[in-house]
PDB file of N, CA and C in Angstrom:
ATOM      1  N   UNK A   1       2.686   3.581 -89.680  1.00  0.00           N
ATOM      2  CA  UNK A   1       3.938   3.866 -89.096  1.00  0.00           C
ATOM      3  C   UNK A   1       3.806   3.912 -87.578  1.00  0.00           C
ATOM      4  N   UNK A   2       4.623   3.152 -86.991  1.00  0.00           N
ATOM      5  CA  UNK A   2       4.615   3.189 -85.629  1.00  0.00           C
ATOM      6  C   UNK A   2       5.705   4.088 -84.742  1.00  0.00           C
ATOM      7  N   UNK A   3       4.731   4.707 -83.641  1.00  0.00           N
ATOM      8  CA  UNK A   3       5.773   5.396 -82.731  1.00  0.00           C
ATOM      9  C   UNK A   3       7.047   5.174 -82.535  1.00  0.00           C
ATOM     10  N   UNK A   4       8.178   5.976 -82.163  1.00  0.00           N
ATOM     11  CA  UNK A   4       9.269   5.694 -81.679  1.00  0.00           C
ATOM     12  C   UNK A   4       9.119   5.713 -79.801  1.00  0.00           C
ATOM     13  N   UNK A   5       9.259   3.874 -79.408  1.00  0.00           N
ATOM     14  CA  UNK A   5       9.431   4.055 -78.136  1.00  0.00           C
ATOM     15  C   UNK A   5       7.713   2.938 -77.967  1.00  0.00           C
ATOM     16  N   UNK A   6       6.882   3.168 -79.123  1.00  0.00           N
ATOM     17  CA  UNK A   6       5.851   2.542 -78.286  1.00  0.00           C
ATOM     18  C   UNK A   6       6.023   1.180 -78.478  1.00  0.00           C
ATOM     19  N   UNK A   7       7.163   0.106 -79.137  1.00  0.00           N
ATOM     20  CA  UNK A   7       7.396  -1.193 -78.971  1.00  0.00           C
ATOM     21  C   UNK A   7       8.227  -1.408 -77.525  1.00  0.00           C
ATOM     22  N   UNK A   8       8.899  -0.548 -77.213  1.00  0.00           N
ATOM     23  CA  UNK A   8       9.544  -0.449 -75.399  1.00  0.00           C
ATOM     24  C   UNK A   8       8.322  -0.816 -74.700  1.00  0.00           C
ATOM     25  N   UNK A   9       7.201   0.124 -75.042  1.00  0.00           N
ATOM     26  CA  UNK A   9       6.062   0.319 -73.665  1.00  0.00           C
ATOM     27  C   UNK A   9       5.098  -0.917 -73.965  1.00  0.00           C
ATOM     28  N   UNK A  10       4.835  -1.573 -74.885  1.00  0.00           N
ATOM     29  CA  UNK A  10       4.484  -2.740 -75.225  1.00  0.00           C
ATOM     30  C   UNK A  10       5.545  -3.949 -74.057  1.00  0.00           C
ATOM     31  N   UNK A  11       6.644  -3.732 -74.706  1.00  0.00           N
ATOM     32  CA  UNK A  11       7.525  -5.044 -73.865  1.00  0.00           C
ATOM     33  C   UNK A  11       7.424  -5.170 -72.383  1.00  0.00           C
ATOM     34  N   UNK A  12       7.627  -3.347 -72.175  1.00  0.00           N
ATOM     35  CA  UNK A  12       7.363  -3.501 -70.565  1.00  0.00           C
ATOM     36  C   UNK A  12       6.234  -3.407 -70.177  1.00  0.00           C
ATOM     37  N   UNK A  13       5.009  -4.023 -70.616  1.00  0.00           N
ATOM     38  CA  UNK A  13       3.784  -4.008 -69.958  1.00  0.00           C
ATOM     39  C   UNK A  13       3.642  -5.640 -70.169  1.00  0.00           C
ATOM     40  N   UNK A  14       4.570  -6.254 -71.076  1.00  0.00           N
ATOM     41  CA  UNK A  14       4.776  -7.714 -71.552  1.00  0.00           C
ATOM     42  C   UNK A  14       5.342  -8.482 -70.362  1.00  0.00           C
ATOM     43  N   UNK A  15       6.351  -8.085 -69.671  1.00  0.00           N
ATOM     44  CA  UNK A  15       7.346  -8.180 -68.746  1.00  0.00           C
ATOM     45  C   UNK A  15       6.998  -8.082 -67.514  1.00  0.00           C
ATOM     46  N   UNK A  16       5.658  -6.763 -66.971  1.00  0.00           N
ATOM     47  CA  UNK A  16       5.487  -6.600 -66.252  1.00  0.00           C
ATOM     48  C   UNK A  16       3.914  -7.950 -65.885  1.00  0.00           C
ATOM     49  N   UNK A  17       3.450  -7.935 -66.775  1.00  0.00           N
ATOM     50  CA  UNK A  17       1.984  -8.560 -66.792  1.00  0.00           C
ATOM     51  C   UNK A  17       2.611 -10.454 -66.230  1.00  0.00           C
ATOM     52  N   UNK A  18       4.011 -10.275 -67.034  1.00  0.00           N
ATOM     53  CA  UNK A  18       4.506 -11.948 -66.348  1.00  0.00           C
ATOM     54  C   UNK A  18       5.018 -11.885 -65.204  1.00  0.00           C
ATOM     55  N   UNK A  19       5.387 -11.383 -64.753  1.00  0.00           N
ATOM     56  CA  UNK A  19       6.123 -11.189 -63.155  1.00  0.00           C
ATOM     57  C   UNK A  19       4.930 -11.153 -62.337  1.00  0.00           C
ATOM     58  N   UNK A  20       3.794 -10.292 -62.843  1.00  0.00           N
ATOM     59  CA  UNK A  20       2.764 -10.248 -62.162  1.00  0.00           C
ATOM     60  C   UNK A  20       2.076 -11.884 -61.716  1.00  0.00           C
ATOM     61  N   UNK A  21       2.303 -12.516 -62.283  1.00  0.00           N
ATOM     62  CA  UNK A  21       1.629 -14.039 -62.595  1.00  0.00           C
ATOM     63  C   UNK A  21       2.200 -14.606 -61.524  1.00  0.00           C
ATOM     64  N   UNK A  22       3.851 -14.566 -61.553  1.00  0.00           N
ATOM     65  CA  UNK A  22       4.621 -14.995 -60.537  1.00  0.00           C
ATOM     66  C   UNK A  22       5.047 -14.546 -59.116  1.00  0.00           C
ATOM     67  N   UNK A  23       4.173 -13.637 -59.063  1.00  0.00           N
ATOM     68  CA  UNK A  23       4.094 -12.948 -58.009  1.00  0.00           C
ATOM     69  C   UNK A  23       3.230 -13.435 -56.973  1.00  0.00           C
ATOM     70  N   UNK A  24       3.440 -13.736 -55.410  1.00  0.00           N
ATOM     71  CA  UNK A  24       2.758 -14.096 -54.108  1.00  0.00           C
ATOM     72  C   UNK A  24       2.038 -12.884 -53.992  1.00  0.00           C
ATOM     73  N   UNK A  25       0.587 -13.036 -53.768  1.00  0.00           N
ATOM     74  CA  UNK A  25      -0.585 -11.747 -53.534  1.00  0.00           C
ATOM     75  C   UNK A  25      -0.977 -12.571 -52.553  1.00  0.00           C
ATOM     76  N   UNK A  26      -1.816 -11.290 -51.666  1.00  0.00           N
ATOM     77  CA  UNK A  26      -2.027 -11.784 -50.229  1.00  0.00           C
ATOM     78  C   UNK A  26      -3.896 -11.568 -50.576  1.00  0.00           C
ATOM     79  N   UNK A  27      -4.315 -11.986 -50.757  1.00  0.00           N
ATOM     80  CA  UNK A  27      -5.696 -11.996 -50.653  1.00  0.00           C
ATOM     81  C   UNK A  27      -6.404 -11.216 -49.464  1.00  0.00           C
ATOM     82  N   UNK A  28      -7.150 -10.110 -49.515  1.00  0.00           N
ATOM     83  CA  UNK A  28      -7.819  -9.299 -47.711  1.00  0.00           C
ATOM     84  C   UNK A  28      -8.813 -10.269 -47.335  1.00  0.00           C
ATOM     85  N   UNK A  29      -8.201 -11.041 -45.977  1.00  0.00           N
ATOM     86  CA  UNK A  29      -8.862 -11.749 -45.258  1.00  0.00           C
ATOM     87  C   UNK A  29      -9.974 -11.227 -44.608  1.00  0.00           C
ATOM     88  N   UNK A  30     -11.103 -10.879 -44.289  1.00  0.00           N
ATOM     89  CA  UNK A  30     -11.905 -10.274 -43.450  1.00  0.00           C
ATOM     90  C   UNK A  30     -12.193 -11.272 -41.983  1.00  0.00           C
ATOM     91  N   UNK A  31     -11.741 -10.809 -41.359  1.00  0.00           N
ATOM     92  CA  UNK A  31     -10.904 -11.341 -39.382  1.00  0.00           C
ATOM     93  C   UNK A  31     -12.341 -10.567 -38.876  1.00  0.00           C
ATOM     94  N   UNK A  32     -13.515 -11.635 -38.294  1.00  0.00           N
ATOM     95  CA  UNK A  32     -14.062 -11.290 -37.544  1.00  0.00           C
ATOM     96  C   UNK A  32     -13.609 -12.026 -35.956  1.00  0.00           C
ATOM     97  N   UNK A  33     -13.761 -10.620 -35.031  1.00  0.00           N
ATOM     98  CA  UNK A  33     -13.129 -10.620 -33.888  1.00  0.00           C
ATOM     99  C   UNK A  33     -14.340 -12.146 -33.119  1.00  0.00           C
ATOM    100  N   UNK A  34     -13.767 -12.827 -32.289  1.00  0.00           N
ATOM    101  CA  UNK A  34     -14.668 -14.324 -32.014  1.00  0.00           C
ATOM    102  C   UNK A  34     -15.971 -13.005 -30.734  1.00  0.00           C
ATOM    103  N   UNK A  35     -16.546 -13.894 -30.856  1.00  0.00           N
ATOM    104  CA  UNK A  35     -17.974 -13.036 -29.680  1.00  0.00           C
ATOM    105  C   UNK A  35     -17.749 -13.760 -28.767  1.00  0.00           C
ATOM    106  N   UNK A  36     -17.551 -12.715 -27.907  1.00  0.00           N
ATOM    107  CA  UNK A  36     -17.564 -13.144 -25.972  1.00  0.00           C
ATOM    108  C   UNK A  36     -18.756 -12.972 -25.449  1.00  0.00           C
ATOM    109  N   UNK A  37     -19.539 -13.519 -24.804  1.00  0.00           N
ATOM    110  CA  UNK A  37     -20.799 -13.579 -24.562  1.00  0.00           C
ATOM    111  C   UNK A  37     -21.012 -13.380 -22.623  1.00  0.00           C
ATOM    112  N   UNK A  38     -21.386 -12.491 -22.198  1.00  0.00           N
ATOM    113  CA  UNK A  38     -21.077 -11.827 -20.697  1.00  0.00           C
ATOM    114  C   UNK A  38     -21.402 -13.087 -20.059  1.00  0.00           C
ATOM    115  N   UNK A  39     -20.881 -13.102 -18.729  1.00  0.00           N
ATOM    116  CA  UNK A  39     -20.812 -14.861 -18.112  1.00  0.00           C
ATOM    117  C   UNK A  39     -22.374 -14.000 -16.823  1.00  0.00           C
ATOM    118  N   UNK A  40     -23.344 -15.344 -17.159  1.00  0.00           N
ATOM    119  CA  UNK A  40     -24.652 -14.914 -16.444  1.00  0.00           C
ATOM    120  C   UNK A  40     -24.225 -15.133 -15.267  1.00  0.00           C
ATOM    121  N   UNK A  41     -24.752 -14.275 -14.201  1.00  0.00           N
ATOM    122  CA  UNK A  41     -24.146 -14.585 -12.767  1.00  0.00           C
ATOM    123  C   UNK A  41     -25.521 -14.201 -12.010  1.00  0.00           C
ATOM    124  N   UNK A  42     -26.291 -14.981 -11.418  1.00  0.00           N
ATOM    125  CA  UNK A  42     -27.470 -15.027 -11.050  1.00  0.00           C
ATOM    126  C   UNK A  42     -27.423 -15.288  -9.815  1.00  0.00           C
ATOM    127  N   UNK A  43     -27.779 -14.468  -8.720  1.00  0.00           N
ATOM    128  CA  UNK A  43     -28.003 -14.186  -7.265  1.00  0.00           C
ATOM    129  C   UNK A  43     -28.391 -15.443  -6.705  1.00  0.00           C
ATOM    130  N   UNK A  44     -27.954 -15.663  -5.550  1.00  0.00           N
ATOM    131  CA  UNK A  44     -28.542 -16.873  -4.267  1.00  0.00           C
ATOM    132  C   UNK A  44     -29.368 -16.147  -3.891  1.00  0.00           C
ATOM    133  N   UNK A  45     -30.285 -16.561  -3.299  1.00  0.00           N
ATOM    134  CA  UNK A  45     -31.362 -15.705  -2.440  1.00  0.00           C
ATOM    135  C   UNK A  45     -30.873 -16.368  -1.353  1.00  0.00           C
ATOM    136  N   UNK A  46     -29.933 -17.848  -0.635  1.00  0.00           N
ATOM    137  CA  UNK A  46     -30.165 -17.964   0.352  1.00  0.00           C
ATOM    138  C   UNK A  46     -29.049 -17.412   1.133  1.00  0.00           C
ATOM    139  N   UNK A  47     -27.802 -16.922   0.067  1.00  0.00           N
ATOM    140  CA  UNK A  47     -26.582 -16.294   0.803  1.00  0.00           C
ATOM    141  C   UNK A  47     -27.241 -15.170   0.838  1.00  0.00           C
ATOM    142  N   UNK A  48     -27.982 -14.382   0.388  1.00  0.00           N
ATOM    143  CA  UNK A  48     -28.401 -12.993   0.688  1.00  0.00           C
ATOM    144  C   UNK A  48     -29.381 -12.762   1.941  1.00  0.00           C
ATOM    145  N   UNK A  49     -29.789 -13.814   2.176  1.00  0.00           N
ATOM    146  CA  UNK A  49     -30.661 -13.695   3.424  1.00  0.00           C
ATOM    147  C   UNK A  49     -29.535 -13.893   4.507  1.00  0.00           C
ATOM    148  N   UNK A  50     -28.682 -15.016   4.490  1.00  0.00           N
ATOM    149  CA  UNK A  50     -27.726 -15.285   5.262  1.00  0.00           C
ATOM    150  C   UNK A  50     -26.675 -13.698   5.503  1.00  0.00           C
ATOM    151  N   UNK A  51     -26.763 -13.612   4.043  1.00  0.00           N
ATOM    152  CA  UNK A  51     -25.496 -11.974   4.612  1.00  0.00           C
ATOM    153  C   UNK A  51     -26.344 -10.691   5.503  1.00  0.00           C
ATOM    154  N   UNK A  52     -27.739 -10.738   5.191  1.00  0.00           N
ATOM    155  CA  UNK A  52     -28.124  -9.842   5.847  1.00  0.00           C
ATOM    156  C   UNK A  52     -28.697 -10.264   7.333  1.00  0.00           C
ATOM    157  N   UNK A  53     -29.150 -11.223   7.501  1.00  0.00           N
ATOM    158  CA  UNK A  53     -29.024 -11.880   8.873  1.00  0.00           C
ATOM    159  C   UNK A  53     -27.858 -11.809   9.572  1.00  0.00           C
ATOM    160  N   UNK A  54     -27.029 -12.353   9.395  1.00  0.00           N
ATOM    161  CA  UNK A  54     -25.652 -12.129  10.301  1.00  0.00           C
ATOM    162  C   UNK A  54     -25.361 -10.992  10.148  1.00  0.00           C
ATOM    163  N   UNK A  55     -25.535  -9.921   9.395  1.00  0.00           N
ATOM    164  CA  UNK A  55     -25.449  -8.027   9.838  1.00  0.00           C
ATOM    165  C   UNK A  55     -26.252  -7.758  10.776  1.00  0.00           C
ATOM    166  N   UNK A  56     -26.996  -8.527  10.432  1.00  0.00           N
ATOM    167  CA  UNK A  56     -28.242  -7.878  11.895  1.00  0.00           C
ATOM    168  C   UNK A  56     -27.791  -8.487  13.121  1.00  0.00           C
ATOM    169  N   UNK A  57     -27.644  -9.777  13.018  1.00  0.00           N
ATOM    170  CA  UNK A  57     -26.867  -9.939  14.344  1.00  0.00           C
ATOM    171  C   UNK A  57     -25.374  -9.431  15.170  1.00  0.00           C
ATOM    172  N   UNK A  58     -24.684  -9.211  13.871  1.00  0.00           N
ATOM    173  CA  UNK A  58     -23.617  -8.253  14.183  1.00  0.00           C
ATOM    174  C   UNK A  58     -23.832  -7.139  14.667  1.00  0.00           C
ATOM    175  N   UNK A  59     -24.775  -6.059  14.000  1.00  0.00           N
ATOM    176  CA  UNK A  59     -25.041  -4.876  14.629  1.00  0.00           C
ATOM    177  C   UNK A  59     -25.568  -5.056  15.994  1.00  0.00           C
ATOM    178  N   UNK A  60     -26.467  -5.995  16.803  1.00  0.00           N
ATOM    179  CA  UNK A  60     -27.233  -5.845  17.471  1.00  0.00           C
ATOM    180  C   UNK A  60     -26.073  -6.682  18.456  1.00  0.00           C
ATOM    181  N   UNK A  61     -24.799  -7.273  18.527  1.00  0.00           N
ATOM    182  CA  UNK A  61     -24.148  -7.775  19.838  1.00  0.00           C
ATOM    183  C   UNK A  61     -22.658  -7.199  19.385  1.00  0.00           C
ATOM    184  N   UNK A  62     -22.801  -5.882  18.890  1.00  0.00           N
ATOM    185  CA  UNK A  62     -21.252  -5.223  19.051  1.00  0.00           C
ATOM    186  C   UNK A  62     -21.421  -4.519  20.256  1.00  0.00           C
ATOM    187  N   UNK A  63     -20.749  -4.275  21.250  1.00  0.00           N
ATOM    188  CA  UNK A  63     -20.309  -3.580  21.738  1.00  0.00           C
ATOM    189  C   UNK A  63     -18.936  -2.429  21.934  1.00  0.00           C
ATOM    190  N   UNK A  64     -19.892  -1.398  22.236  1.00  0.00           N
ATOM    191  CA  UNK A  64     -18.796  -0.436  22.247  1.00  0.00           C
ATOM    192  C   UNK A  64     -17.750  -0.827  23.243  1.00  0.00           C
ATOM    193  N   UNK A  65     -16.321  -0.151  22.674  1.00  0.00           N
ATOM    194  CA  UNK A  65     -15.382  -0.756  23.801  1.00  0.00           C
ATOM    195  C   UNK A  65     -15.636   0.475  24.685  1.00  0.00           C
ATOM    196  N   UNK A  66     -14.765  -0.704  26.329  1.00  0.00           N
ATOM    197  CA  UNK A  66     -14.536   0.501  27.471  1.00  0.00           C
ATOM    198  C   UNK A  66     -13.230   1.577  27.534  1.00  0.00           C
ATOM    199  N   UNK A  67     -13.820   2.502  28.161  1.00  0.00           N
ATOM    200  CA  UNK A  67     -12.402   3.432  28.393  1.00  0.00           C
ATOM    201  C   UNK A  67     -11.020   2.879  28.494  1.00  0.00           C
ATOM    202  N   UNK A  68     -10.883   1.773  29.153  1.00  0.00           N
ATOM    203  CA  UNK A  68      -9.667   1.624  29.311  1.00  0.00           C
ATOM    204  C   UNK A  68      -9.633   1.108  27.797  1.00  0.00           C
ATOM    205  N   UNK A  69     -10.017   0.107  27.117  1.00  0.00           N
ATOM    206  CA  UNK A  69      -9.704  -0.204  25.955  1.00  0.00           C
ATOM    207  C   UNK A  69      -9.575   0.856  24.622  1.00  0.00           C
ATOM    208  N   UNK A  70     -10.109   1.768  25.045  1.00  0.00           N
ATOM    209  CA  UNK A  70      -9.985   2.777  24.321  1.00  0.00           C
ATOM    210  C   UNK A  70      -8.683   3.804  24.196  1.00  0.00           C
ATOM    211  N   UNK A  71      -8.096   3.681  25.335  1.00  0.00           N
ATOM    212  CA  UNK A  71      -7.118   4.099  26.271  1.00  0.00           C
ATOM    213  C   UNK A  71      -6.017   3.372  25.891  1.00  0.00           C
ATOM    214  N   UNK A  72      -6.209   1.791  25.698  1.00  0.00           N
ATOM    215  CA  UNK A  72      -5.380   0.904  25.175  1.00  0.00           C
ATOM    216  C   UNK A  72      -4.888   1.255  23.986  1.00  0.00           C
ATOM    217  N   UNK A  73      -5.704   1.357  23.391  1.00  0.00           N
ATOM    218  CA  UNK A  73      -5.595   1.031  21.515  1.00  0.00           C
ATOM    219  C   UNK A  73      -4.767   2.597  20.888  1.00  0.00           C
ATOM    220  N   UNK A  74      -5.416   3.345  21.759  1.00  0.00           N
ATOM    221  CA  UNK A  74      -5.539   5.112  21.156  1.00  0.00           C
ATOM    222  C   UNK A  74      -4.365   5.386  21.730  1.00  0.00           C
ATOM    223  N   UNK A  75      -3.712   4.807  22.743  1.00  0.00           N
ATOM    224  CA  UNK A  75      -2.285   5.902  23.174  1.00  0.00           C
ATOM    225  C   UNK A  75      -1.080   5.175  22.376  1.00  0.00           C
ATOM    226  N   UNK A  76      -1.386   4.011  22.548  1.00  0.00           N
ATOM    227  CA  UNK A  76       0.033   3.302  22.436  1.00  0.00           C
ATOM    228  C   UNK A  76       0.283   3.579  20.811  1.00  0.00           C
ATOM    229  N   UNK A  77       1.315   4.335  20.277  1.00  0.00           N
ATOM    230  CA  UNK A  77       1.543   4.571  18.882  1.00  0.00           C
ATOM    231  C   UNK A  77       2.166   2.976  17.957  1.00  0.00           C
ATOM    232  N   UNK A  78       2.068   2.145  18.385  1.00  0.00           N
ATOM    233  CA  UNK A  78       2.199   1.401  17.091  1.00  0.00           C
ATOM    234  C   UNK A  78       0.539   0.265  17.427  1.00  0.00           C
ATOM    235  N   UNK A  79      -0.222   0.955  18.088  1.00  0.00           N
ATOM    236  CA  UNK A  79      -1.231  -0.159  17.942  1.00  0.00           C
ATOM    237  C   UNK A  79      -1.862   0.442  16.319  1.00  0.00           C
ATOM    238  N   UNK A  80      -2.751  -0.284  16.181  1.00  0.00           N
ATOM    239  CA  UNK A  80      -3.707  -0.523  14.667  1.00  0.00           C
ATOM    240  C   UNK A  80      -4.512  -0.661  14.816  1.00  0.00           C
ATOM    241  N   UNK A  81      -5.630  -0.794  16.424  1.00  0.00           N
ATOM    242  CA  UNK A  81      -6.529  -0.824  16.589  1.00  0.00           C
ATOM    243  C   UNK A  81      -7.828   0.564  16.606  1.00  0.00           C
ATOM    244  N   UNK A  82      -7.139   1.840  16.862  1.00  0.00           N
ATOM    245  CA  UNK A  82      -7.362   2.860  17.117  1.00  0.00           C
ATOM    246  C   UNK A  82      -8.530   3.466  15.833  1.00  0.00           C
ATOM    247  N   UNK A  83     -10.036   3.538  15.854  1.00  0.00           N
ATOM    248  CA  UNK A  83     -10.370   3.769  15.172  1.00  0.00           C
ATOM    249  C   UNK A  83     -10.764   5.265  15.310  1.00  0.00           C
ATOM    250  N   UNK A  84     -12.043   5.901  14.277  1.00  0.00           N
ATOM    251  CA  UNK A  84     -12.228   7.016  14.687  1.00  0.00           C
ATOM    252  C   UNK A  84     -13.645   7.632  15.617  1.00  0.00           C
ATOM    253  N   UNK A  85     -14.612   6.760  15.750  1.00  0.00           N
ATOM    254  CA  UNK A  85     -14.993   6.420  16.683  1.00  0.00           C
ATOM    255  C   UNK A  85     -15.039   6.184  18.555  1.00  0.00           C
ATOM    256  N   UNK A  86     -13.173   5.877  18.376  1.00  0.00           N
ATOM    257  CA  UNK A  86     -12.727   5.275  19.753  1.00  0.00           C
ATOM    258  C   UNK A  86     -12.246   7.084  19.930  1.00  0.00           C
ATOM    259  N   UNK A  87     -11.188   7.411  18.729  1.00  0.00           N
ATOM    260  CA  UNK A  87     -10.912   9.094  19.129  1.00  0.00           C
ATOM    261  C   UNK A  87     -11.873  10.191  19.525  1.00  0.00           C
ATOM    262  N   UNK A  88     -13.350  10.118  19.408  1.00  0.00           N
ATOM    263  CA  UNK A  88     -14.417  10.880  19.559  1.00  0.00           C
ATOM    264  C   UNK A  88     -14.863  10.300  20.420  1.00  0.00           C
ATOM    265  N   UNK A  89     -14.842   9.359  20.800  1.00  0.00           N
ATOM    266  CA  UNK A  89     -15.081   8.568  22.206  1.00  0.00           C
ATOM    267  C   UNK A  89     -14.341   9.527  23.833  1.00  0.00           C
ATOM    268  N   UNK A  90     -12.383   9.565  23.206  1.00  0.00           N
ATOM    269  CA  UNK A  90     -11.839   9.371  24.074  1.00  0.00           C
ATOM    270  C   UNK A  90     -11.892  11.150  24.262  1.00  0.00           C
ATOM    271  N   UNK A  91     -12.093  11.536  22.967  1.00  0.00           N
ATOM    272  CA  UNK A  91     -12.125  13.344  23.303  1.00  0.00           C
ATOM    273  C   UNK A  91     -13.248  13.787  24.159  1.00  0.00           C
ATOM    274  N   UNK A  92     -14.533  13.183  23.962  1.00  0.00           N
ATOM    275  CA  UNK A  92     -15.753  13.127  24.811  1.00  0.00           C
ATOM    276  C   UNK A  92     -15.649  12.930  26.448  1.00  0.00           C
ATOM    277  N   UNK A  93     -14.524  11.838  26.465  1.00  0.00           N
ATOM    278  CA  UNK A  93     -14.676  11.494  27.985  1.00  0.00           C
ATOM    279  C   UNK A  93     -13.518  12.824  28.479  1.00  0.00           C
ATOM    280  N   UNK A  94     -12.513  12.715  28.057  1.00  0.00           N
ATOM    281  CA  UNK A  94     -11.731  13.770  28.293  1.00  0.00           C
ATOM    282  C   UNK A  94     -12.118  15.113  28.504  1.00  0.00           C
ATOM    283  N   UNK A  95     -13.535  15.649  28.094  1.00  0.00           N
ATOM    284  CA  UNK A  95     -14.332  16.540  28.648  1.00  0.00           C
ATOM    285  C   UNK A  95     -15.117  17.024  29.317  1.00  0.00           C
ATOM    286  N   UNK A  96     -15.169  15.481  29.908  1.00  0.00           N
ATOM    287  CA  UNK A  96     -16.812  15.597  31.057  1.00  0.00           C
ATOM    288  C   UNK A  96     -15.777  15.575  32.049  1.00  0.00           C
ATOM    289  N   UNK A  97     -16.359  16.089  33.146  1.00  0.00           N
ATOM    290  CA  UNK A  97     -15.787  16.506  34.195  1.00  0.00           C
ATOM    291  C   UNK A  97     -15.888  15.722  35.520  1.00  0.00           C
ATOM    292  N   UNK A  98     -14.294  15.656  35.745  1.00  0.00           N
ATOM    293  CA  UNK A  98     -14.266  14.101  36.669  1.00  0.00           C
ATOM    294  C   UNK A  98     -14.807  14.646  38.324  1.00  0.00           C
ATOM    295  N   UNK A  99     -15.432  13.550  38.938  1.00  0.00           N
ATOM    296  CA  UNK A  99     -16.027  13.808  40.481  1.00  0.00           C
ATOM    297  C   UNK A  99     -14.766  13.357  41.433  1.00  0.00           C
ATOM    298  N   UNK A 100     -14.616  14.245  42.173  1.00  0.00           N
ATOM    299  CA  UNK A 100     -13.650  14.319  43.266  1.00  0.00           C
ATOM    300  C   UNK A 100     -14.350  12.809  43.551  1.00  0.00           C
ATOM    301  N   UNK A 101     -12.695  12.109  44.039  1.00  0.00           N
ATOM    302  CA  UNK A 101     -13.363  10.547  44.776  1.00  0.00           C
ATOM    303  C   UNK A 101     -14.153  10.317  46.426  1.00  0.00           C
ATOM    304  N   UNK A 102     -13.322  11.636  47.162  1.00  0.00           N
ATOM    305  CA  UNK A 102     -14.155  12.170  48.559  1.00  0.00           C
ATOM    306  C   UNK A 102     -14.783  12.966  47.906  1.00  0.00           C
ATOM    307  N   UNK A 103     -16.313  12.761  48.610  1.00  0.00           N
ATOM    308  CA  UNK A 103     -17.054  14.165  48.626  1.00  0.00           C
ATOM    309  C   UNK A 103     -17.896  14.624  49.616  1.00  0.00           C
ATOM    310  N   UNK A 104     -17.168  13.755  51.242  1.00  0.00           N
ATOM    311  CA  UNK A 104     -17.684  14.388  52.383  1.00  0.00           C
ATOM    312  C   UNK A 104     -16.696  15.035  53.234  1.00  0.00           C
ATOM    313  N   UNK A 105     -17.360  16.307  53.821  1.00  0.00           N
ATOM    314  CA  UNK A 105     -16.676  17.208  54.199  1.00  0.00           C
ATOM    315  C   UNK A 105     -15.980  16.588  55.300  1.00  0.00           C
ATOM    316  N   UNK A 106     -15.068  17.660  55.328  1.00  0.00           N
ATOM    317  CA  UNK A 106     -13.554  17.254  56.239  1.00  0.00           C
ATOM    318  C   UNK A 106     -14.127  18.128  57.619  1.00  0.00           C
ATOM    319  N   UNK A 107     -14.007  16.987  58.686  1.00  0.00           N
ATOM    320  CA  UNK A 107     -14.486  17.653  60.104  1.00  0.00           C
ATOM    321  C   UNK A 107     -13.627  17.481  61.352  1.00  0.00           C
ATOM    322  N   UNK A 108     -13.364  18.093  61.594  1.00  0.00           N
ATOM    323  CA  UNK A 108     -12.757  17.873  62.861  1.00  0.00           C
ATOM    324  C   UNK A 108     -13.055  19.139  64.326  1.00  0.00           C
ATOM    325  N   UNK A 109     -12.939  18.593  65.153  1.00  0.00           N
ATOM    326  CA  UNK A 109     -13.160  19.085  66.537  1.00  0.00           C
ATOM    327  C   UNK A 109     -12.624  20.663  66.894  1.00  0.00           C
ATOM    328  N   UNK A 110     -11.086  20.355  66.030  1.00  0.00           N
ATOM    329  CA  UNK A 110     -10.540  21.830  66.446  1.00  0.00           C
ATOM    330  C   UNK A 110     -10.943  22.841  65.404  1.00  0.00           C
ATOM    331  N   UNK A 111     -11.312  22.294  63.971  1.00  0.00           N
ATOM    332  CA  UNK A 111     -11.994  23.332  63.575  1.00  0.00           C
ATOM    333  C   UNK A 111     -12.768  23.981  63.853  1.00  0.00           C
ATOM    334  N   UNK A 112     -13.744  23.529  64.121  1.00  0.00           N
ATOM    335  CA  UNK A 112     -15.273  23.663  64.812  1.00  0.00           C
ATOM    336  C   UNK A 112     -15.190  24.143  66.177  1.00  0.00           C
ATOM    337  N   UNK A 113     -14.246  24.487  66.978  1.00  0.00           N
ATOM    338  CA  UNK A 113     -13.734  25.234  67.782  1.00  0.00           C
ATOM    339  C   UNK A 113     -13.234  26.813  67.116  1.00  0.00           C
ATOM    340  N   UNK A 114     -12.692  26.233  66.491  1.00  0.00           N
ATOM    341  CA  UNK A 114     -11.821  27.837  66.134  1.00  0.00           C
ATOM    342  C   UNK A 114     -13.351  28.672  65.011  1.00  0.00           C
ATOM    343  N   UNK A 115     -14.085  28.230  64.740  1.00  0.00           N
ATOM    344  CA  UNK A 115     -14.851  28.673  63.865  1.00  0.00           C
ATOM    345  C   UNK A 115     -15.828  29.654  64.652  1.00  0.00           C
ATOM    346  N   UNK A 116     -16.817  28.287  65.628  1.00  0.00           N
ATOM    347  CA  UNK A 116     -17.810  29.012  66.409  1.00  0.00           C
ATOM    348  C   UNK A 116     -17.090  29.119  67.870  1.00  0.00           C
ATOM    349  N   UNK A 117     -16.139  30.207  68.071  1.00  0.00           N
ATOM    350  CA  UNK A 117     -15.980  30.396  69.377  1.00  0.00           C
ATOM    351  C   UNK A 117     -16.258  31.600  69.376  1.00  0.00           C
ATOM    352  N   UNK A 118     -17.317  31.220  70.793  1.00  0.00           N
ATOM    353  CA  UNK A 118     -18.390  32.060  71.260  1.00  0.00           C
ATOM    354  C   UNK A 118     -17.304  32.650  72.519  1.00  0.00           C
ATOM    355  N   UNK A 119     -17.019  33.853  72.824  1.00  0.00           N
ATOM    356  CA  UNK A 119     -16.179  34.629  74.350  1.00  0.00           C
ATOM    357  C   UNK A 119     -17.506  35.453  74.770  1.00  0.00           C
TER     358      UNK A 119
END
């Protein structure tokens, strides 16, 4: 004697097992990511001699600028030349202490009268 209900669960496993057939399944692709391989970048030796040669010659024919150029660059507010260097420059000079442009004494006859007069 058979269940009541178990010829239903028969049909729908009948029903389901054919749809299954007709059914689009996606198969799991396994996606390996492609290999990038680092790009070799291997030194000149003759630009490296060249870059450090022309530093050396750079360092050795810079000159510092003069006061007035310093004077130039540092007051005028829209220059771009003004480094920080030239500002420790210009605070430096701004502290040493300027020499009178005369520095021989003032002489004259009637002083030198009124000073040593001998009665």
């Amino acid at each position: 004697m058979q269940r009541p209900g178990s010829s239903a669960a028969i049909l729908c496993l009948a029903v389901c097992a054919l749809a299954a057939g007709y059914a689009q399944t996606v198969l799991p692709v396994h996606r390996v990511p492609p290999v990038t391989r680092a790009a070799v970048s291997m030194s000149n030796p003759f630009e490296d001699a060249i870059t450090s040669v022309s530093a050396m010659f750079a360092q050795a024919t810079k000159k510092p600028p003069s006061a007035t150029d310093i004077e130039e660059y540092c007051r005028d507010p829209d220059s771009s030349g003004c480094d920080i260097d030239m500002i420790d420059q210009m605070i430096k000079d701004a502290q040493k202490p300027t020499k009178p442009t005369d520095v021989s004494p003032r002489y004259s006859k009637a002083i030198d009268d009124a000073i040593f007069k001998c009665d």
